[in-house]
C-alpha atoms as a PDB file:
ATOM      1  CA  UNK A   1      27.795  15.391  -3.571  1.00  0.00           C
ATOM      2  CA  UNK A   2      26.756  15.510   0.186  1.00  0.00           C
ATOM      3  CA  UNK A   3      25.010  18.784  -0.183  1.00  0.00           C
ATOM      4  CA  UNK A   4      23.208  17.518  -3.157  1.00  0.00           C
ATOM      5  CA  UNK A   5      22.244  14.329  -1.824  1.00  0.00           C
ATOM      6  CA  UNK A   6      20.367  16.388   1.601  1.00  0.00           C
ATOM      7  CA  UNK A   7      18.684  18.821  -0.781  1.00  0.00           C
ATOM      8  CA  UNK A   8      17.268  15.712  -2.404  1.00  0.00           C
ATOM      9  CA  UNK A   9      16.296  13.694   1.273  1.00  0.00           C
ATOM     10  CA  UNK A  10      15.044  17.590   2.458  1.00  0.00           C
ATOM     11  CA  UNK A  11      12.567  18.134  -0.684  1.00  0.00           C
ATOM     12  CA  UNK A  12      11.148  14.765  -0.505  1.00  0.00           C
ATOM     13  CA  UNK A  13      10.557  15.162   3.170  1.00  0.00           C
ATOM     14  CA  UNK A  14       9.009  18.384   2.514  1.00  0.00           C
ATOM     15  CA  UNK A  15       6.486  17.186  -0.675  1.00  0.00           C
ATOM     16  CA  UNK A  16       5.571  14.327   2.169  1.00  0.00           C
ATOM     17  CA  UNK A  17       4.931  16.836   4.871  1.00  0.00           C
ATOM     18  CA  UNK A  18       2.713  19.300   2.816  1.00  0.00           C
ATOM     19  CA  UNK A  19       0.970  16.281   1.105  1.00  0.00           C
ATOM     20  CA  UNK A  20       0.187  14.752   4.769  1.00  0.00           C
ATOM     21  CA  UNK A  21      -0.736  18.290   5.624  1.00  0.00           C
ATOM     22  CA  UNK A  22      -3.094  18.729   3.297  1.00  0.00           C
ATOM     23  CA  UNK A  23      -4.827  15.440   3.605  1.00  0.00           C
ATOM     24  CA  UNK A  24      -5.271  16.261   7.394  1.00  0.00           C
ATOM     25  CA  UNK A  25      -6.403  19.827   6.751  1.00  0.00           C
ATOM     26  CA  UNK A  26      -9.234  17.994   4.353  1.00  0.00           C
ATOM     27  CA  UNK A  27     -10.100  15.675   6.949  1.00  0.00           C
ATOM     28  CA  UNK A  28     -10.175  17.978  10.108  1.00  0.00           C
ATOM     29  CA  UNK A  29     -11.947  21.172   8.276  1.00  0.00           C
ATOM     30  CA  UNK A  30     -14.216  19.615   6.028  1.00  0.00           C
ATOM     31  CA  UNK A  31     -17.243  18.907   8.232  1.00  0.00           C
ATOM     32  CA  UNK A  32     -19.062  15.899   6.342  1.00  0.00           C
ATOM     33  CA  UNK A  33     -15.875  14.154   5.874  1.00  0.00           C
ATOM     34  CA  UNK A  34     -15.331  14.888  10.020  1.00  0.00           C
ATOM     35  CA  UNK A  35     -18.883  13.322  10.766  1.00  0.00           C
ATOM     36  CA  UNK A  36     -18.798  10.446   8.495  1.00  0.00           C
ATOM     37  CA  UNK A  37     -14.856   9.570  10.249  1.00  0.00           C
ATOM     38  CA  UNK A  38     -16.611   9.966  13.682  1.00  0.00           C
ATOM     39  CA  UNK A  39     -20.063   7.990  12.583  1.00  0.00           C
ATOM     40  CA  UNK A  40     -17.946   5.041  10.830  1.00  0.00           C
ATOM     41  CA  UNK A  41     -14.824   4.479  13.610  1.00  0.00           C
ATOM     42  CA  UNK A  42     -13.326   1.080  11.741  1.00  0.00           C
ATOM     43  CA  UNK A  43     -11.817   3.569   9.142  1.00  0.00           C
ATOM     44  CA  UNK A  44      -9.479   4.715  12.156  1.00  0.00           C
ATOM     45  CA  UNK A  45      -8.714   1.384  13.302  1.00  0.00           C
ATOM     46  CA  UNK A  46      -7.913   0.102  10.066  1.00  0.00           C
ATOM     47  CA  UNK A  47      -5.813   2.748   8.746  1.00  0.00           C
ATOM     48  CA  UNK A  48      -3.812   2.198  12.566  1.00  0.00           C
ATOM     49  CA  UNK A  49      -3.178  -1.620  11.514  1.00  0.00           C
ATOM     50  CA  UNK A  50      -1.950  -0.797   8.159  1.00  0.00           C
ATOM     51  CA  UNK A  51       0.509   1.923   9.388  1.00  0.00           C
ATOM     52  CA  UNK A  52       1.165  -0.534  12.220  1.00  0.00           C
ATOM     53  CA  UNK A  53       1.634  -3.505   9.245  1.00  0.00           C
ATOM     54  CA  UNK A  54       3.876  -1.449   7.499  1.00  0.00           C
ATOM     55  CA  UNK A  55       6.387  -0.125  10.505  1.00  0.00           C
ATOM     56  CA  UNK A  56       6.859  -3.949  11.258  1.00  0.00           C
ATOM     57  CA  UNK A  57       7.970  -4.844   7.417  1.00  0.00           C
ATOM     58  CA  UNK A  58       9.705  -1.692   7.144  1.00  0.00           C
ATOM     59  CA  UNK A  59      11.693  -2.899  10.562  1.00  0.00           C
ATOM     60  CA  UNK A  60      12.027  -6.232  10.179  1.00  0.00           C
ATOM     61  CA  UNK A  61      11.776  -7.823   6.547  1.00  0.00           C
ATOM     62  CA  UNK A  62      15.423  -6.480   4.812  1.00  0.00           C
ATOM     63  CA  UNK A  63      14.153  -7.134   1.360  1.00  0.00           C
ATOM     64  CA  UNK A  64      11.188  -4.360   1.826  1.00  0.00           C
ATOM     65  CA  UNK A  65      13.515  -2.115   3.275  1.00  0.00           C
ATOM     66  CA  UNK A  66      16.098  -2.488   0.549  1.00  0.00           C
ATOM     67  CA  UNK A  67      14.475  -2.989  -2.396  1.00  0.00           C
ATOM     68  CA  UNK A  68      12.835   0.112  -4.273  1.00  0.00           C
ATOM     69  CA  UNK A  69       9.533  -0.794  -5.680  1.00  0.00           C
ATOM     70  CA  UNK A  70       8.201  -2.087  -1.857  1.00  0.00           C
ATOM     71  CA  UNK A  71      10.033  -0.015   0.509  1.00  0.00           C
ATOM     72  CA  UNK A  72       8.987   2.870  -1.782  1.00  0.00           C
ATOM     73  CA  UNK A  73       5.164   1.587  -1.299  1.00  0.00           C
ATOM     74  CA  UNK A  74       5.567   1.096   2.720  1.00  0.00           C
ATOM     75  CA  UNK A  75       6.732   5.100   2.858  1.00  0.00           C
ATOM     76  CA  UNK A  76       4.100   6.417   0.842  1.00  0.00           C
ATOM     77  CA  UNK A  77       0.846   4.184   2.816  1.00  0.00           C
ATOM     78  CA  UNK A  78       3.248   4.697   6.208  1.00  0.00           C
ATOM     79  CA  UNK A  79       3.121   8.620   5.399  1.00  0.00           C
ATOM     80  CA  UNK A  80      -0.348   8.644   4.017  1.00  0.00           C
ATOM     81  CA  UNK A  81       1.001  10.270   0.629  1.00  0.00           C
ATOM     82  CA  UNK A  82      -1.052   7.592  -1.629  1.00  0.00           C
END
């Protein structure tokens, strides 16, 4: 059951890696996507005070960290795997 149950944790971890991967690979390599993150900054800031948002409900509201359908939603904007 326990070796199961980390194959499971290790695979998700993995799809969320390659997935955050990627998007980062698009946004570093592809040069108009690079200038138009440089030319408009706010994207940075807001995508900082949504990750930001969404370590404090993760951390401190128990019913988004225990419930599935918004603890589920915090991980995937938290990783960037929307």
């Amino acid at each position: 059951i326990r070796r199961g149950f980390l194959q499971k944790v290790y695979a998700i971890l993995m799809c969320q890696l390659v997935v955050t991967g990627a998007i980062m690979a698009v946004i570093m390599f592809v040069q108009p996507i690079k200038d138009w993150v440089f030319d408009n900054i706010w994207i940075v800031y807001v995508s900082m005070g949504v990750t930001f948002a969404c370590v404090i409900a993760l951390a401190c509201v128990p019913s988004v960290r225990r419930k599935s359908p918004g603890n589920i939603v915090c991980l995937a904007i938290f990783t960037g795997d929307m």
